[in-house]
C-alpha atoms as a PDB file:
ATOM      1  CA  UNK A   1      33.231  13.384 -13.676  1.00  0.00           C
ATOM      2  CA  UNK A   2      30.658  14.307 -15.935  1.00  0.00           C
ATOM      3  CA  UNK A   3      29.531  10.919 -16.596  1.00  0.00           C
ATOM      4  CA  UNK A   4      29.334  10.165 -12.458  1.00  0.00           C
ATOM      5  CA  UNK A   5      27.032  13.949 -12.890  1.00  0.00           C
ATOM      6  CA  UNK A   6      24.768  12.030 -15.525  1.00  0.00           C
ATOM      7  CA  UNK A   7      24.043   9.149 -13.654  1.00  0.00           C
ATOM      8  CA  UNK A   8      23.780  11.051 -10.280  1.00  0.00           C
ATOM      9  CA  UNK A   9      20.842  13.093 -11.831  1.00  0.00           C
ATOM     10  CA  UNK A  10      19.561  10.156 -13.951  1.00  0.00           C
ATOM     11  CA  UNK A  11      18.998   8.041 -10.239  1.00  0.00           C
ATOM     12  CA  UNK A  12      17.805  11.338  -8.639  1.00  0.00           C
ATOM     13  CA  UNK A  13      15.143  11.509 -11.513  1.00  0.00           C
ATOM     14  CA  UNK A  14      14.280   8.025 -11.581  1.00  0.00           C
ATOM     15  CA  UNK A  15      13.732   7.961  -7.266  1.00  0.00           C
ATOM     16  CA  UNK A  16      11.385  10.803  -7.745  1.00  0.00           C
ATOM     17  CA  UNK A  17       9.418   9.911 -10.167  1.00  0.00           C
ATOM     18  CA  UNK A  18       8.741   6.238  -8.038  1.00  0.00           C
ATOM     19  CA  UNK A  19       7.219   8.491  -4.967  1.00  0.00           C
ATOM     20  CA  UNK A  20       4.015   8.198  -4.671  1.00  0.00           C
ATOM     21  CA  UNK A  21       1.800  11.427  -4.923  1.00  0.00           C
ATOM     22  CA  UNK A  22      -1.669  11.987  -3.697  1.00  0.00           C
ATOM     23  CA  UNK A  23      -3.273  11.982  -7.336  1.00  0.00           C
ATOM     24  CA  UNK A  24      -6.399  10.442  -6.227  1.00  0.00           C
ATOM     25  CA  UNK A  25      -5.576   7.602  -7.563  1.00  0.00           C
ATOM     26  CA  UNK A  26      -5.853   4.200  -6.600  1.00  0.00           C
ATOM     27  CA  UNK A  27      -2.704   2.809  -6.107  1.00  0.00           C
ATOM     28  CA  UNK A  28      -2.268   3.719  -2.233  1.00  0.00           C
ATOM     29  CA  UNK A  29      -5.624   2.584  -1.325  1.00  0.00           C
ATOM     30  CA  UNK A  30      -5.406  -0.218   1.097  1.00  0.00           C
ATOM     31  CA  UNK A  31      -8.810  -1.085   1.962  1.00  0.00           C
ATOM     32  CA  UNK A  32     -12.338  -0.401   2.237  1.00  0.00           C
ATOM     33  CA  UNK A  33     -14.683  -0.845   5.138  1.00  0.00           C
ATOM     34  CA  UNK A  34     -18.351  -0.448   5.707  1.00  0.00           C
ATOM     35  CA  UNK A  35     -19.847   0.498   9.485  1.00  0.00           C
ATOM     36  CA  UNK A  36     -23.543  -0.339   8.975  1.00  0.00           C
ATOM     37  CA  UNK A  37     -26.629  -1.663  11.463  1.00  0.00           C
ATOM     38  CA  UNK A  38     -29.061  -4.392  11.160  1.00  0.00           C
ATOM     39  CA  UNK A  39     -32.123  -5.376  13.351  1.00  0.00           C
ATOM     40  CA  UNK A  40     -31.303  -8.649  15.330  1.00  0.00           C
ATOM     41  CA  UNK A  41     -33.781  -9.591  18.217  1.00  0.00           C
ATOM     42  CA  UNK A  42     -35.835  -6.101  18.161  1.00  0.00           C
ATOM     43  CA  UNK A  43     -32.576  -4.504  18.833  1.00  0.00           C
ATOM     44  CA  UNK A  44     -30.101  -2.769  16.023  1.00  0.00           C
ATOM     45  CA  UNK A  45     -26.471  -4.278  16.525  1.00  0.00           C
ATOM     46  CA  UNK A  46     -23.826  -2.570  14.450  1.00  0.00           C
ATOM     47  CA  UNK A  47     -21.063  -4.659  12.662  1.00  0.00           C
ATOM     48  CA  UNK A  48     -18.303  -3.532  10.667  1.00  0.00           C
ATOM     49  CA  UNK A  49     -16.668  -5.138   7.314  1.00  0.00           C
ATOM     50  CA  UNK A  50     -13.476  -4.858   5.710  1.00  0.00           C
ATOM     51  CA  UNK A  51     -12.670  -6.088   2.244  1.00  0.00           C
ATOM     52  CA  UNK A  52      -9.848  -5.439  -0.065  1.00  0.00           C
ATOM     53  CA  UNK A  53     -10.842  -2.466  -2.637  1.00  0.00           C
ATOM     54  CA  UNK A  54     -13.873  -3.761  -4.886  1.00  0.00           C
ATOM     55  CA  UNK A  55     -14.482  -2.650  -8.280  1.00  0.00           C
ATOM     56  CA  UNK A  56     -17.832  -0.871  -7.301  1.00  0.00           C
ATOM     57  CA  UNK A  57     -16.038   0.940  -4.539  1.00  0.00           C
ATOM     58  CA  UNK A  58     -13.100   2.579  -6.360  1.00  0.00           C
ATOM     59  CA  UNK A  59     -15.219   3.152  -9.053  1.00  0.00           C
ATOM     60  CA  UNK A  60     -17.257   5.292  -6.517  1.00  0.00           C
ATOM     61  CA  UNK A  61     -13.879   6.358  -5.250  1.00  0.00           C
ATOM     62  CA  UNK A  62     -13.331   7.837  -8.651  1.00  0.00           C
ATOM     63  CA  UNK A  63     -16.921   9.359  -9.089  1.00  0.00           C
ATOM     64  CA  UNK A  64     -16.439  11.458  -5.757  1.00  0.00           C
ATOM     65  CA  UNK A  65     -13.196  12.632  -6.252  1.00  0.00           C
ATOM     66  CA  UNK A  66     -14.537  14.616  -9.333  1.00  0.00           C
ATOM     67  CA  UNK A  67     -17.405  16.169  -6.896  1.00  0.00           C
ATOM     68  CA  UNK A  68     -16.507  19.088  -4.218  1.00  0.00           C
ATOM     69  CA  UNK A  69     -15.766  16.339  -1.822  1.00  0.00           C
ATOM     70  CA  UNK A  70     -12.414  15.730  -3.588  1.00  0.00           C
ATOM     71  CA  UNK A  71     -10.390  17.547  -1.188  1.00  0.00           C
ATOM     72  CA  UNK A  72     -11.831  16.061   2.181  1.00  0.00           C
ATOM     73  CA  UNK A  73     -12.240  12.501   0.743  1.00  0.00           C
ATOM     74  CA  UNK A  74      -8.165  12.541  -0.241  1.00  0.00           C
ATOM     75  CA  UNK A  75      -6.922  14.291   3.223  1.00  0.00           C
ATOM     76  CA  UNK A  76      -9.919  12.094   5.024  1.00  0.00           C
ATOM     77  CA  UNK A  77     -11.289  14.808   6.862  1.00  0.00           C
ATOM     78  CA  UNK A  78     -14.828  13.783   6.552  1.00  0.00           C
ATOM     79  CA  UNK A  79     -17.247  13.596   4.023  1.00  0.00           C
ATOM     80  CA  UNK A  80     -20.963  13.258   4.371  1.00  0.00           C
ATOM     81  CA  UNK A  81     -24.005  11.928   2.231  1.00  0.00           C
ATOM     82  CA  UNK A  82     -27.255  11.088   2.121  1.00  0.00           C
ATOM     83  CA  UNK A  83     -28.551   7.792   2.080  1.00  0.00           C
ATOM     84  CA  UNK A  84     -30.467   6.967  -1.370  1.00  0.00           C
ATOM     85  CA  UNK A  85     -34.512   6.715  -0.438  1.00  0.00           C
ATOM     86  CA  UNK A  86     -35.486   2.906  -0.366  1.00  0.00           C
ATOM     87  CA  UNK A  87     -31.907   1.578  -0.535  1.00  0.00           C
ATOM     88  CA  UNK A  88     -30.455  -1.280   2.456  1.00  0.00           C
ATOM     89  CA  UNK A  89     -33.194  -3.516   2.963  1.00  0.00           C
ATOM     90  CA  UNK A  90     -32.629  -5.006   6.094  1.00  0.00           C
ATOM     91  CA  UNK A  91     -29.285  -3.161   6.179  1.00  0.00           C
ATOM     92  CA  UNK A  92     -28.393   0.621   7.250  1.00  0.00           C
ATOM     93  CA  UNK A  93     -24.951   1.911   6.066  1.00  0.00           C
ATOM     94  CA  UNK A  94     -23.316   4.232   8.725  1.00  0.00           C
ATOM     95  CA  UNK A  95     -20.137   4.779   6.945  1.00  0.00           C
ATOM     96  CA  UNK A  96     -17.830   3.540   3.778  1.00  0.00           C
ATOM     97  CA  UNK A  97     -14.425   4.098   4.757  1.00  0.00           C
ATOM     98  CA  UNK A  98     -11.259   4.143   2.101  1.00  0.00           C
ATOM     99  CA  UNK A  99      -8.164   2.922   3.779  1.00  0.00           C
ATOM    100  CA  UNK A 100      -5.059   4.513   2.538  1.00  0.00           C
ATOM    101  CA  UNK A 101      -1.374   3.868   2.925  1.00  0.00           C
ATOM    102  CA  UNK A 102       1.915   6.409   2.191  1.00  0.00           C
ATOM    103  CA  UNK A 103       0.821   9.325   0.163  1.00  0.00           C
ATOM    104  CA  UNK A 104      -3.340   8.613   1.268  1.00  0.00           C
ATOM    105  CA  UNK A 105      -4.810   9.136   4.425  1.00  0.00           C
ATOM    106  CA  UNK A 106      -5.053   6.198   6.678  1.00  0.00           C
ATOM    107  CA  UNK A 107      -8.533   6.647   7.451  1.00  0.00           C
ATOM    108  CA  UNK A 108     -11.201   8.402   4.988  1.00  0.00           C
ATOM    109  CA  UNK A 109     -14.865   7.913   5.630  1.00  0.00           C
ATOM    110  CA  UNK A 110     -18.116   8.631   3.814  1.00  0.00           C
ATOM    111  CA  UNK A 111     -20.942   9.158   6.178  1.00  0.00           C
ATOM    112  CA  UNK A 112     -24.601   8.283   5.522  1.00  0.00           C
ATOM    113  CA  UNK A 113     -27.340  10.395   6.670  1.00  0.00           C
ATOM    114  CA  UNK A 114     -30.733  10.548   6.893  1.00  0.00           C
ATOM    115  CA  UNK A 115     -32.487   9.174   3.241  1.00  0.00           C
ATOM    116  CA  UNK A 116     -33.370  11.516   0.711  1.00  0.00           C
ATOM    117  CA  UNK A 117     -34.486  12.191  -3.148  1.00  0.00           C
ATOM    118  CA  UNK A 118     -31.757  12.860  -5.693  1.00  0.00           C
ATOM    119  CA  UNK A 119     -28.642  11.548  -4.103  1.00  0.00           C
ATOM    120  CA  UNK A 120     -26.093  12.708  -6.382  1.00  0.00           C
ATOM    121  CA  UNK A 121     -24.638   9.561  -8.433  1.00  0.00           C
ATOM    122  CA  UNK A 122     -21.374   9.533  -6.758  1.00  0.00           C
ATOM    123  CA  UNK A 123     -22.622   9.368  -3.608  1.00  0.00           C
ATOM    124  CA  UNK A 124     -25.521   6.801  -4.764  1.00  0.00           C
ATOM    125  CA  UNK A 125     -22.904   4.472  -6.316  1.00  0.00           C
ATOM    126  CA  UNK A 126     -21.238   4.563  -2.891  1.00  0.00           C
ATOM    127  CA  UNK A 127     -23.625   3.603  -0.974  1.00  0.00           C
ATOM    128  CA  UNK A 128     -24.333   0.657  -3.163  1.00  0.00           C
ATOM    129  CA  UNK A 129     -20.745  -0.946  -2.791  1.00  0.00           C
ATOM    130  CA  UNK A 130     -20.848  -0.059   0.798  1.00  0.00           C
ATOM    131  CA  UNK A 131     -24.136  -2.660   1.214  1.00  0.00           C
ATOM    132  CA  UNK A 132     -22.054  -4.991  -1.614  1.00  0.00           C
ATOM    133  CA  UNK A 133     -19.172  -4.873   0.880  1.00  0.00           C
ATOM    134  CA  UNK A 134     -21.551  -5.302   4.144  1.00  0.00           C
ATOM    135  CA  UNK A 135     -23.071  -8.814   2.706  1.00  0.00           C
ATOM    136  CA  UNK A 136     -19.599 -10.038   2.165  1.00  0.00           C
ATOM    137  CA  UNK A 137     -18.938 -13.871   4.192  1.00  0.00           C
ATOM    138  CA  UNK A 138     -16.443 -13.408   7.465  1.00  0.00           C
ATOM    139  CA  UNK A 139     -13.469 -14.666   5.341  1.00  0.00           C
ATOM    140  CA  UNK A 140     -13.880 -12.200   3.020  1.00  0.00           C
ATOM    141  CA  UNK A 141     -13.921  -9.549   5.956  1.00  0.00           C
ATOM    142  CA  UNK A 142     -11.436 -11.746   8.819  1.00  0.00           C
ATOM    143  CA  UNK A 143      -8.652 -10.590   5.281  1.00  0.00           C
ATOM    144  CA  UNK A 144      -9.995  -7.336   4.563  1.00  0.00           C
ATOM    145  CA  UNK A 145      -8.746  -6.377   8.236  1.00  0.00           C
ATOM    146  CA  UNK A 146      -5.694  -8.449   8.688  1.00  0.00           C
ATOM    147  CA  UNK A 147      -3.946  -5.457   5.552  1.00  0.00           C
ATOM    148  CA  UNK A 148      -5.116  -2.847   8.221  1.00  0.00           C
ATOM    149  CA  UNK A 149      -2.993  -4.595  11.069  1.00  0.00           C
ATOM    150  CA  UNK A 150       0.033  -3.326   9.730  1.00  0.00           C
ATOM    151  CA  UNK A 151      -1.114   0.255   9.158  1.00  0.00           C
ATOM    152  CA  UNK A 152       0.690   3.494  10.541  1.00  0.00           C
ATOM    153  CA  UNK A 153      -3.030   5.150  11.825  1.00  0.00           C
ATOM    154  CA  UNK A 154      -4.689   3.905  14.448  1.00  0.00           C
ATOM    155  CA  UNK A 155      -8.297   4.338  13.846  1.00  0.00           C
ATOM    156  CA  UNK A 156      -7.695   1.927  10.801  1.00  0.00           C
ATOM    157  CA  UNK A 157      -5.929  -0.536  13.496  1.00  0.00           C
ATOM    158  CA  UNK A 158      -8.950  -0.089  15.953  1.00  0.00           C
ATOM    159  CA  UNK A 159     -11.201  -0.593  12.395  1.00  0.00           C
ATOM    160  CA  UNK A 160      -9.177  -3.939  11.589  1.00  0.00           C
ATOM    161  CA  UNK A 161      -9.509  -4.918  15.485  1.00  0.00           C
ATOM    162  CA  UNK A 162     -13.179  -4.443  15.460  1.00  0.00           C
ATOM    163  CA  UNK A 163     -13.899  -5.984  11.927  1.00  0.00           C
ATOM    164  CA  UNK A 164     -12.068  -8.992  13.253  1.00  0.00           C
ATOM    165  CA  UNK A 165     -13.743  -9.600  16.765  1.00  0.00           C
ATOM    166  CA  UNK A 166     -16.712  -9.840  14.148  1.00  0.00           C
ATOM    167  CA  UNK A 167     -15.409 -12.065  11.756  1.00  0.00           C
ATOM    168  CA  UNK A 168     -12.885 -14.286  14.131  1.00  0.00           C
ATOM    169  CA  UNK A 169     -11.790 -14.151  17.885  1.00  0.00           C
ATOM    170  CA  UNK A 170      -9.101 -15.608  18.065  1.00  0.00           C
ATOM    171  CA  UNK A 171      -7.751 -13.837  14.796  1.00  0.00           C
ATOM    172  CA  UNK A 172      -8.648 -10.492  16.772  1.00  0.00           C
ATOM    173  CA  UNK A 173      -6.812 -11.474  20.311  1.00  0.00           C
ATOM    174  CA  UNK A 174      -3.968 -12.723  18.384  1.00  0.00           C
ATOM    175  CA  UNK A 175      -3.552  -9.698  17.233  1.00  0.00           C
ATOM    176  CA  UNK A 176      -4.324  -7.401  20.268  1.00  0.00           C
ATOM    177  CA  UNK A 177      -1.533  -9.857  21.908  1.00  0.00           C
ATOM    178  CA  UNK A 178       1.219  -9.313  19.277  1.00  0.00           C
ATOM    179  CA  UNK A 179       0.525  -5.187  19.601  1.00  0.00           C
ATOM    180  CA  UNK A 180       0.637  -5.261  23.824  1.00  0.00           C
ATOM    181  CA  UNK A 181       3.209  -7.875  23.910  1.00  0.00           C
ATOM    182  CA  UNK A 182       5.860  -5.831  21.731  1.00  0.00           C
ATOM    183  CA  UNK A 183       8.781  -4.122  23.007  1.00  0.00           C
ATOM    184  CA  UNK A 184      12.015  -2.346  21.388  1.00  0.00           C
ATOM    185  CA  UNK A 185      12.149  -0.649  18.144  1.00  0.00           C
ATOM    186  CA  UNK A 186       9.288  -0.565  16.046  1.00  0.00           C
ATOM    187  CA  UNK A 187       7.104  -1.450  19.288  1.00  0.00           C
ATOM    188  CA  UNK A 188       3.335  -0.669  19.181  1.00  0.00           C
ATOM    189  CA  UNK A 189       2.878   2.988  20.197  1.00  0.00           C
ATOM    190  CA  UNK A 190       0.861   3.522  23.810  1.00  0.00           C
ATOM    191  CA  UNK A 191      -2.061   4.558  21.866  1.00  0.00           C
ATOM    192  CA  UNK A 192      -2.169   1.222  19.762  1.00  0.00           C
ATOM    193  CA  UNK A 193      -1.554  -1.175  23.163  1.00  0.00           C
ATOM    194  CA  UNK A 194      -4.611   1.275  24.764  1.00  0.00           C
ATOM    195  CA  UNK A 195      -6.489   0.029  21.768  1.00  0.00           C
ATOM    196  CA  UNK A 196      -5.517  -3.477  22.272  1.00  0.00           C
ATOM    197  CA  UNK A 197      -6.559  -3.861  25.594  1.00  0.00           C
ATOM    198  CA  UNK A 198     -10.036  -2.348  25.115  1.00  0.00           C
ATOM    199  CA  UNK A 199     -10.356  -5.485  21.988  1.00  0.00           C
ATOM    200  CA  UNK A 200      -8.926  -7.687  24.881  1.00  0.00           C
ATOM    201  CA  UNK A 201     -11.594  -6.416  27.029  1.00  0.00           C
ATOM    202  CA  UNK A 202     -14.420  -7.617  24.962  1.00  0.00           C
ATOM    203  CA  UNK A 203     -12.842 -10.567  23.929  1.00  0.00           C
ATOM    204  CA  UNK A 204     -12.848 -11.850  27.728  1.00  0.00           C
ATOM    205  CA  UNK A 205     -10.530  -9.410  29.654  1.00  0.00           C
ATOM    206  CA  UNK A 206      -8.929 -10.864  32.651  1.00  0.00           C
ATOM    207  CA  UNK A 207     -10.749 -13.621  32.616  1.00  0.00           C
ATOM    208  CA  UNK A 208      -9.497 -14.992  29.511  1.00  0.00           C
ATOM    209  CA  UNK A 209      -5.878 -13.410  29.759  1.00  0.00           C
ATOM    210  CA  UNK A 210      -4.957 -13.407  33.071  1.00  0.00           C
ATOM    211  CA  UNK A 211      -1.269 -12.708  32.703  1.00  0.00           C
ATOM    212  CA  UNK A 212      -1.313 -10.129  30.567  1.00  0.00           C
ATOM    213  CA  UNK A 213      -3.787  -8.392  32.105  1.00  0.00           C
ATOM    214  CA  UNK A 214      -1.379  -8.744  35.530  1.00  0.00           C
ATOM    215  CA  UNK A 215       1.522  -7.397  33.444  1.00  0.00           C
ATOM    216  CA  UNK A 216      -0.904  -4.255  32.135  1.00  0.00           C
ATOM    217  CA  UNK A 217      -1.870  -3.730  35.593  1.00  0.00           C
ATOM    218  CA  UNK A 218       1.761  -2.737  35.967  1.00  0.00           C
ATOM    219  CA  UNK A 219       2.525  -0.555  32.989  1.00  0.00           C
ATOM    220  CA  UNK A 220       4.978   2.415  33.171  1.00  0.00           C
ATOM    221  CA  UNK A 221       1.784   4.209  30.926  1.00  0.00           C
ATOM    222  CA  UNK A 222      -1.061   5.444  33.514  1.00  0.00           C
ATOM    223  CA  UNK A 223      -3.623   5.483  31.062  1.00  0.00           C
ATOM    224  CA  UNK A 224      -3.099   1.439  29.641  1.00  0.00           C
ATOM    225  CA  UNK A 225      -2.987   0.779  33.582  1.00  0.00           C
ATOM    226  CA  UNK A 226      -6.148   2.411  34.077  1.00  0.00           C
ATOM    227  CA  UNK A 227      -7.328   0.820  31.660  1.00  0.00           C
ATOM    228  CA  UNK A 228      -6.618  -3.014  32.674  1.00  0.00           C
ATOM    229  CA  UNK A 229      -7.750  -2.172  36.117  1.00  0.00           C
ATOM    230  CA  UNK A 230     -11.586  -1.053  35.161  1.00  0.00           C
END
């Protein structure tokens, strides 16, 4: 009995200790995005990027999390910046965006503001992996946002949606499909199919998917229905 106590306690110990806790560190980050703007025709179109955590960005990661922003930044409430005087070029950084998984929050973005003198270093070393991560190839971005697809928040499956309309169509309606297409257990939530259809939309709507678009049409959920129909 007491040996069947020992071991008992010994797995009990061992499970905890595997949990994941939100530390701050880096082991639950999934991915990192930029949002960011560039001048194309005399008009400013904004694209988003995803890539898969770069050195520069969780060592920025790190150098906020010892700032006041540690709190927001690990519960991704919102944390805001300004952007370094003279830094983007041709490129304006909206937001850097950490991606977490179990113990992080899903979604945790760094806003850029207006530019400004004395950006604190944290913030400064941000901003520079954010325009690192924004001159990334499509590849580099079309995998960033294919490890979002499988997250539990949606604003990081409308980010990987959107990064991938940018970086490959079909990669993007694929995915859209799979999420409105599922039924049963472990089914895409109404919010996530809502989300699909407005990528569907842009990818071609009705036009392109006919049949699915008939089937949304006819949705037990009023709001994907509405949705379809407009």
């Amino acid at each position: 009995m007491l040996i069947r106590f020992s071991l008992a306690a010994l797995f009990a110990v061992l499970v905890a200790a595997s949990r994941p806790h939100a530390s701050g560190g880096d082991h639950d980050l999934l991915a990192v995005g930029v949002r960011w703007e560039e001048e194309v025709g005399g008009r400013r179109v904004t694209r988003l990027s995803v890539a898969a955590p770069t050195r520069a960005a969780l060592e920025a990661h790190r150098a906020i999390l010892r700032t006041s922003a540690r709190e927001a930044l690990l519960q991704g409430s919102g944390v805001f910046a300004s952007t370094p005087a003279g830094a983007g070029g041709g490129r304006h950084v909206l937001e850097m965006v950490y991606y977490g998984v179990r113990s992080r929050a899903g979604r945790s973005p760094v806003a850029f503001g207006d530019p400004a003198e004395g950006v604190p270093a944290a913030f400064a070393a941000a901003h520079g992996a954010a325009l690192d991560i924004a001159a990334l190839p499509p590849t580099v971005s079309e995998a960033g946002a294919r490890l979002l697809l499988a997250t539990d928040d949606d604003l990081a499956f409308r980010d990987a949606l959107d990064a991938l309309i940018e970086a490959r169509a079909d990669a993007a309606s694929a995915a859209a499909l799979t999420a409105i297409r599922s039924a049963g257990p472990g089914s895409a939530s109404p919010s996530r199919r809502l989300l699909a259809v407005q990528a569907l939309k842009r990818l071609g709507g009705a036009a392109a998917y006919p049949e699915d678009f008939r089937r949304l049409r006819q949705s037990d959920d009023p709001d994907i229905r509405a949705a379809a129909s407009q």
